[in-house]
N, C-alpha and C. Protein backbone atom coordinates (compact mmCIF):
# COMPACT_ATOMS: atom_id res chain seq x y z
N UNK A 1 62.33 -66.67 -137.57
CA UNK A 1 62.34 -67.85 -138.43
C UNK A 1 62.13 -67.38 -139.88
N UNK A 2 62.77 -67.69 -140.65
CA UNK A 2 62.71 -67.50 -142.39
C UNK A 2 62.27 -68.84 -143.00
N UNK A 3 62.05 -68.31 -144.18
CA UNK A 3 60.96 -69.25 -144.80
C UNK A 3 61.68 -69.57 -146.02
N UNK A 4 61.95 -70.91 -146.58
CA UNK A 4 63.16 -71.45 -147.50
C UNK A 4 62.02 -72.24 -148.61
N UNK A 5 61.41 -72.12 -149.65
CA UNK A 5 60.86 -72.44 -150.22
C UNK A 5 61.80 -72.81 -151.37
N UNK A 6 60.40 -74.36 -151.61
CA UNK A 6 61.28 -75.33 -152.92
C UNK A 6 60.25 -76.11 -153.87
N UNK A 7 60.59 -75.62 -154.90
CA UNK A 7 59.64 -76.28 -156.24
C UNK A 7 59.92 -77.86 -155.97
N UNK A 8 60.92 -78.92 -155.35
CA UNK A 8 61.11 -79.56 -155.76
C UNK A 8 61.56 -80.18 -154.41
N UNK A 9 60.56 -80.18 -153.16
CA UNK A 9 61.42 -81.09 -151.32
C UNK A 9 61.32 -82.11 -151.43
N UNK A 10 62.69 -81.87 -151.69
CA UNK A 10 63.37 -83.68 -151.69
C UNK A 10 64.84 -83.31 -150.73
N UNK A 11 64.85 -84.37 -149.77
CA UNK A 11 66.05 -83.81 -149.19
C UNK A 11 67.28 -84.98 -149.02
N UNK A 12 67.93 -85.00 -148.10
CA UNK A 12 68.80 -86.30 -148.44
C UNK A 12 69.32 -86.30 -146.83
N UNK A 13 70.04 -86.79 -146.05
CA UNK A 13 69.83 -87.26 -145.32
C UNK A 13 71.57 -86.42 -144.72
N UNK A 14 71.76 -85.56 -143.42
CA UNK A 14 72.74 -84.75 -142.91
C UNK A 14 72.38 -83.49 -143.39
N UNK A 15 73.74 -82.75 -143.83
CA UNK A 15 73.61 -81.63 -144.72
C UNK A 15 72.83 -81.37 -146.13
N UNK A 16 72.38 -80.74 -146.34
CA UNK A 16 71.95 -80.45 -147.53
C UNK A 16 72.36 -79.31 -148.33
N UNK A 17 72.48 -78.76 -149.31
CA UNK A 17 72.25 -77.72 -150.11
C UNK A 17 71.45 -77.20 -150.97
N UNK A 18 71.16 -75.83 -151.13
CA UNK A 18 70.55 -75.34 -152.33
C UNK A 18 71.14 -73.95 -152.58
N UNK A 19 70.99 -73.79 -153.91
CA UNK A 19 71.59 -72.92 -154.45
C UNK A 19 71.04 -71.64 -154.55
N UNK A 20 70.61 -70.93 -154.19
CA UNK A 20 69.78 -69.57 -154.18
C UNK A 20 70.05 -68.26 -155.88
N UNK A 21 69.58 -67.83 -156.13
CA UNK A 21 69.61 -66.58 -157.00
C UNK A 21 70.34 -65.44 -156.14
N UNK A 22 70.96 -64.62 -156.43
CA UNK A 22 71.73 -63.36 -155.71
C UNK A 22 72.02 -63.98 -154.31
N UNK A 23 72.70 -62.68 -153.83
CA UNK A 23 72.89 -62.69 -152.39
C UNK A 23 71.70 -62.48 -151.47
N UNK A 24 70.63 -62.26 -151.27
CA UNK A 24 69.33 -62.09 -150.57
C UNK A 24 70.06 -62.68 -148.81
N UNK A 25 69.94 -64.54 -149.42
CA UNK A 25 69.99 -65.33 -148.35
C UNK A 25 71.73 -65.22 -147.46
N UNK A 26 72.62 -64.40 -148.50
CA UNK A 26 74.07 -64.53 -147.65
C UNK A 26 73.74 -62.97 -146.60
N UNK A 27 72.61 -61.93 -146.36
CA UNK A 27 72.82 -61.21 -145.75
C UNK A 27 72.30 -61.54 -144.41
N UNK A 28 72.78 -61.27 -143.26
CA UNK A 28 72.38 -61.30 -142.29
C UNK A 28 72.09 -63.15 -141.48
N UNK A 29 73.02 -63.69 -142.30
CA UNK A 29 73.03 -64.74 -141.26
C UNK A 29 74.69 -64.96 -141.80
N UNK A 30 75.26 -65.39 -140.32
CA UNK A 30 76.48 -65.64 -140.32
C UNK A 30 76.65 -67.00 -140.14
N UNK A 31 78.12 -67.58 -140.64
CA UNK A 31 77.94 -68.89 -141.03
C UNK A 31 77.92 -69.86 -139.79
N UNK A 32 77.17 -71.17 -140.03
CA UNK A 32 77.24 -71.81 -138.45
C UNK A 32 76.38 -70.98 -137.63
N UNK A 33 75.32 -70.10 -137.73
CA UNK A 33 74.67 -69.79 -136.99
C UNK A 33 73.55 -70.26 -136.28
N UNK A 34 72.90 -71.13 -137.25
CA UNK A 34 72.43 -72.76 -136.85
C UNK A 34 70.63 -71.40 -136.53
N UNK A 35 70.53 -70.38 -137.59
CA UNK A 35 69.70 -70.10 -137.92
C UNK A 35 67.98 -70.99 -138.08
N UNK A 36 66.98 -70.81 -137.28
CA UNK A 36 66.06 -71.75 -138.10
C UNK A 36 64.93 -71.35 -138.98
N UNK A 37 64.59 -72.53 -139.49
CA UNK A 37 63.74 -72.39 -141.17
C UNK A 37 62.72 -72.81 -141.08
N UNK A 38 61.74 -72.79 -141.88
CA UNK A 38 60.62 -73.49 -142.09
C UNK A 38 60.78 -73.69 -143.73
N UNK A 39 60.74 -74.83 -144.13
CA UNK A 39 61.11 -75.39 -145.48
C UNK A 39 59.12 -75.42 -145.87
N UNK A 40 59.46 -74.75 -146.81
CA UNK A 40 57.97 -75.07 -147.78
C UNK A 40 58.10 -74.93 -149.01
N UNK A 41 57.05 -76.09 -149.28
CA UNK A 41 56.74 -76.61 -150.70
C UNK A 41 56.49 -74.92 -151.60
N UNK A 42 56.88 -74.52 -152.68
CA UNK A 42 56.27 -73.18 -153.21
C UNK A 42 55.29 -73.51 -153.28
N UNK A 43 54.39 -72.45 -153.34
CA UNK A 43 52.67 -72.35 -153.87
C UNK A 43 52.27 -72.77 -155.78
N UNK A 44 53.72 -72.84 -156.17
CA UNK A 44 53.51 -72.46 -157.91
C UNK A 44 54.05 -74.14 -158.16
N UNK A 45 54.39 -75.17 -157.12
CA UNK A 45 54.23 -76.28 -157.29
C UNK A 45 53.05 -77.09 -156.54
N UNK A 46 52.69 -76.47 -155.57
CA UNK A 46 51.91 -77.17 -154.46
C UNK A 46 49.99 -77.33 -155.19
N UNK A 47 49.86 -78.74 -154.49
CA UNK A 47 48.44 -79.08 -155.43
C UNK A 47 47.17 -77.64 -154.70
N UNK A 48 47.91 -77.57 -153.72
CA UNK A 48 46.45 -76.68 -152.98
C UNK A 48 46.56 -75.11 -153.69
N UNK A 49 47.71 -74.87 -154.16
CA UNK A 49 47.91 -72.93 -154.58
C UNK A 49 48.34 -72.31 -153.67
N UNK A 50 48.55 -73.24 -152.76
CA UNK A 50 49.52 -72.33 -151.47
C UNK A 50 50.73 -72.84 -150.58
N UNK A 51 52.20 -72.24 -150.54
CA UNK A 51 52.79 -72.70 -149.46
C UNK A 51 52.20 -73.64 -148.81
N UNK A 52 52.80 -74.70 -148.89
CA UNK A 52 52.84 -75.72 -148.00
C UNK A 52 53.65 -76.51 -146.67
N UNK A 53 53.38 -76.44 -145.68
CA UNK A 53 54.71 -76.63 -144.23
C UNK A 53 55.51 -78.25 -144.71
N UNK A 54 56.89 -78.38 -145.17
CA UNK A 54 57.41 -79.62 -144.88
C UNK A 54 57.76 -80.26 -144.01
N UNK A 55 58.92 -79.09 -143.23
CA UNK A 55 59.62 -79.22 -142.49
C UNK A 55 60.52 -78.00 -141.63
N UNK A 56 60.50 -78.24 -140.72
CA UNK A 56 61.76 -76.97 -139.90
C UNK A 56 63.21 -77.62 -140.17
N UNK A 57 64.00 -76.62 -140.10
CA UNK A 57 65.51 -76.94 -140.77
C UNK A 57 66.52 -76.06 -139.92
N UNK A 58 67.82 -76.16 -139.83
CA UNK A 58 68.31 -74.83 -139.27
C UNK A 58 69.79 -74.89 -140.42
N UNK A 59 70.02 -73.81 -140.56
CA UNK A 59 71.61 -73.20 -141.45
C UNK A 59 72.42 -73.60 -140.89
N UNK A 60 73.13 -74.40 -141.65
CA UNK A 60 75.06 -74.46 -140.99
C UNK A 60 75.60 -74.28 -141.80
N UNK A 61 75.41 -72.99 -142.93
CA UNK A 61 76.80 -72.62 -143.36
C UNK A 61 76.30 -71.94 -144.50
N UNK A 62 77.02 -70.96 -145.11
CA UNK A 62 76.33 -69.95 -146.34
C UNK A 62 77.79 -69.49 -147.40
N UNK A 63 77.51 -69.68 -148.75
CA UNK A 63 79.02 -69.08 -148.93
C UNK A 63 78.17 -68.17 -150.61
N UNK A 64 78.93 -67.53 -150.85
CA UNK A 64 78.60 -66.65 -152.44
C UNK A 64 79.44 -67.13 -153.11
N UNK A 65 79.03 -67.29 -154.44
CA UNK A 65 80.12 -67.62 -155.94
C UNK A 65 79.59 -67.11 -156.96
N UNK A 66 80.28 -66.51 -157.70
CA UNK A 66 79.78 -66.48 -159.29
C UNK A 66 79.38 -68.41 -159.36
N UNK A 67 78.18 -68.05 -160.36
CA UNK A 67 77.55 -69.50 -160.44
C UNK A 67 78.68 -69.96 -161.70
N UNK A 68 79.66 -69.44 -162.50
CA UNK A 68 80.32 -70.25 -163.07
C UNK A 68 81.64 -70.70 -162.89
N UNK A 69 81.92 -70.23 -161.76
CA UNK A 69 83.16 -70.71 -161.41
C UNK A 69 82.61 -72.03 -160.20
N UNK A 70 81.27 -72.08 -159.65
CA UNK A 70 81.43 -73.86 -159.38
C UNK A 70 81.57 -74.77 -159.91
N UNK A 71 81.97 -76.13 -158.97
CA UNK A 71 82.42 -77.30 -159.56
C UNK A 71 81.04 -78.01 -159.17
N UNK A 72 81.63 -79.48 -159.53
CA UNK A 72 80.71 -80.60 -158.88
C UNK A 72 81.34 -80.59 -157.39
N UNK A 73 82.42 -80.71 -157.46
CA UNK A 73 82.55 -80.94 -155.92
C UNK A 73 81.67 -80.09 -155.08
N UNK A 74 81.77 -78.86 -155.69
CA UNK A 74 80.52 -77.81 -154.23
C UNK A 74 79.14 -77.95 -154.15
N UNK A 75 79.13 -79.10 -155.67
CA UNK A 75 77.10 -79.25 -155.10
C UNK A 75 77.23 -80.44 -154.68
N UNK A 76 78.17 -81.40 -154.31
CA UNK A 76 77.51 -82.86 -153.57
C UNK A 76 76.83 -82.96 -152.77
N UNK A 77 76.57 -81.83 -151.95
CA UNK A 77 75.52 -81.82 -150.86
C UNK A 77 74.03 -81.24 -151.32
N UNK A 78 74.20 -81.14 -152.95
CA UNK A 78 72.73 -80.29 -153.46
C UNK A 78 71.31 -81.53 -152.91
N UNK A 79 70.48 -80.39 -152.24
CA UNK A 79 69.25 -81.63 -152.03
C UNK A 79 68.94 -82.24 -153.03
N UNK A 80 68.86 -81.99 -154.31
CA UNK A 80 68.18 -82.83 -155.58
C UNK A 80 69.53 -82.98 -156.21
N UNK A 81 69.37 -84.71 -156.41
CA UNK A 81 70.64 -85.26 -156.77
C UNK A 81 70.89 -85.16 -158.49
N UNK A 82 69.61 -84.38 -158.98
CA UNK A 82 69.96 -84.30 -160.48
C UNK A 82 70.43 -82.56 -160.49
N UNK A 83 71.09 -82.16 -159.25
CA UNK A 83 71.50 -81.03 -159.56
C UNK A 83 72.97 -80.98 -158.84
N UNK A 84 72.89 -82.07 -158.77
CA UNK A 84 75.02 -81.93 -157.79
C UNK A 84 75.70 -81.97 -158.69
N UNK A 85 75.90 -81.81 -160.26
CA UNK A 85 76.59 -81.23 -160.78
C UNK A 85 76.37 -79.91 -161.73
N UNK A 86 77.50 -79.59 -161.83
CA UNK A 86 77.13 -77.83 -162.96
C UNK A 86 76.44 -78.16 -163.61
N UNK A 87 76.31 -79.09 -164.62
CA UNK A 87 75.11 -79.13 -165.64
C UNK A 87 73.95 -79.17 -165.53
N UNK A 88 73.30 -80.25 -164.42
CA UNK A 88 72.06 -80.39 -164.02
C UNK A 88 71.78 -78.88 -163.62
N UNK A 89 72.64 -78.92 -162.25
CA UNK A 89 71.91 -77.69 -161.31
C UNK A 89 71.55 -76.02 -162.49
N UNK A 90 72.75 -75.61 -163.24
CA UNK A 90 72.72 -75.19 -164.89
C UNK A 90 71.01 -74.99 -165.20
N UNK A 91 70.52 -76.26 -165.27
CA UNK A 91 69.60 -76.56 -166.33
C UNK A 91 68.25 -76.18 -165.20
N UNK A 92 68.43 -76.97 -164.39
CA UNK A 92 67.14 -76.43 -163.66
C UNK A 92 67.49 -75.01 -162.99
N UNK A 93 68.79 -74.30 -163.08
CA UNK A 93 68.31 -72.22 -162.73
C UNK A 93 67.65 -72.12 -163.99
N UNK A 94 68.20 -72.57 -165.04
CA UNK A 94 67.12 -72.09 -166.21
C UNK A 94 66.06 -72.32 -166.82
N UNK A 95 65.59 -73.27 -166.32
CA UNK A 95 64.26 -73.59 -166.16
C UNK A 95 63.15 -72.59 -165.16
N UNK A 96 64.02 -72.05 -164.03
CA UNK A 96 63.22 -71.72 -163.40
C UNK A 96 63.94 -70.24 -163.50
N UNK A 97 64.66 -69.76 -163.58
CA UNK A 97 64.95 -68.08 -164.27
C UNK A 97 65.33 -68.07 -165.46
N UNK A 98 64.40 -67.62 -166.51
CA UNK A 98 64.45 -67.61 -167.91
C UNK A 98 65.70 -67.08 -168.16
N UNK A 99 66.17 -66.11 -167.73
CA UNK A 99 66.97 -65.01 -167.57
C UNK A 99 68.53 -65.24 -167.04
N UNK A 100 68.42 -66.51 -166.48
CA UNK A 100 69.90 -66.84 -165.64
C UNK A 100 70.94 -66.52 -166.08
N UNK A 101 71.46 -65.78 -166.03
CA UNK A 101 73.15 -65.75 -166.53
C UNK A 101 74.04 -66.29 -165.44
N UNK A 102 74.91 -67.36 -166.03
CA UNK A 102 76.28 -68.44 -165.29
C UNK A 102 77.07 -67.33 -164.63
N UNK A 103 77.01 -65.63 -164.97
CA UNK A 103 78.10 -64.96 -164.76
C UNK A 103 77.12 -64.28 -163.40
N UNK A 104 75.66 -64.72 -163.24
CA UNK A 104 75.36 -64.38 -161.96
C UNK A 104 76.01 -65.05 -160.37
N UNK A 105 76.26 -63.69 -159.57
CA UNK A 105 76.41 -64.17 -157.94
C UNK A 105 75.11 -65.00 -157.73
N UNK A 106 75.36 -65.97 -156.77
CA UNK A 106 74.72 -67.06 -156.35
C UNK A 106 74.88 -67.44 -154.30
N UNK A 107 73.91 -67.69 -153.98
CA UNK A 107 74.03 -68.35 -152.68
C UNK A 107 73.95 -69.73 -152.44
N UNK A 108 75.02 -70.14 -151.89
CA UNK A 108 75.03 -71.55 -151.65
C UNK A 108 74.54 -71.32 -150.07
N UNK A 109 73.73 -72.44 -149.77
CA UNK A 109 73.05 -72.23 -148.69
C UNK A 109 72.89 -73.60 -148.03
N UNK A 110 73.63 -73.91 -147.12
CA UNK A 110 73.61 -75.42 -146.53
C UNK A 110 72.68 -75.39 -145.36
N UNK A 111 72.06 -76.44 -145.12
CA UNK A 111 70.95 -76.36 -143.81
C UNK A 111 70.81 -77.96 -143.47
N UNK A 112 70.44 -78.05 -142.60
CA UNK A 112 69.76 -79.51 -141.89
C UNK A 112 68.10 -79.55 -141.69
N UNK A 113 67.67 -80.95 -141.88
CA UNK A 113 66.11 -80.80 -141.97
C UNK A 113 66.31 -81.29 -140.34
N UNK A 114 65.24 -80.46 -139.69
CA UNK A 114 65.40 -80.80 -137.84
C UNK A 114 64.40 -81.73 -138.13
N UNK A 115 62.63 -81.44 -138.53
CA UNK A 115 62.12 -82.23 -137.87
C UNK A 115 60.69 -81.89 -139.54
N UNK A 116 59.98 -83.09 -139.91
CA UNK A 116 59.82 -83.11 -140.56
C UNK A 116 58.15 -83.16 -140.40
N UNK A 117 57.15 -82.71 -141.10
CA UNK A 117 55.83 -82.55 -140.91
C UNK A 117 55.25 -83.92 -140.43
């Protein structure tokens, strides 16, 4: 089981997405593998200072892009709806990697929430 941490669990209801930094999350799971997760709150948002359990989740589907050649169409499934398009989603990598460059590889990472705390 891998551990999918989020400044921001909010999820939406079927598929979901999030967008990952590098390839990390495209190695070693193949797509539709229906992989499972444990979704937690990060520690650097959470009131206690530590990982927090939301929810178990499992992967249905993983793809890589340079982050500037997406559209809106490929984030409609982003869990946070102020990031399903380039601009939003844009604004919060750089919020949270000072450093982001648009010309970085990216993981798109689709999953289902199974069952929720």
């Amino acid at each position: 089981m891998r551990d999918l941490y989020f400044f921001t669990p909010e999820f939406k209801e079927g598929e979901n997405l999030t967008v990952r930094r590098g390839t990390e999350w495209s190695s070693g799971i193949e797509s539709g593998s229906d992989q499972d997760l444990q979704l937690l709150k990060s520690a650097k948002t959470s009131d206690e200072g530590q990982a927090q359990f939301i929810a178990y989740g499992r992967i249905t589907n993983q793809k890589v892009f340079r982050f500037c050649d997406l559209s809106d169409v490929d984030l409609q499934n982003e869990h946070l709806s102020s990031c399903r398009t380039y601009e939003g989603l844009k604004k919060m990598m750089k919020s949270i990697y000072k450093d982001f460059d648009e010309r970085e590889l990216v993981t798109l990472l689709y999953f289902e929430v199974m069952k929720e705390k």
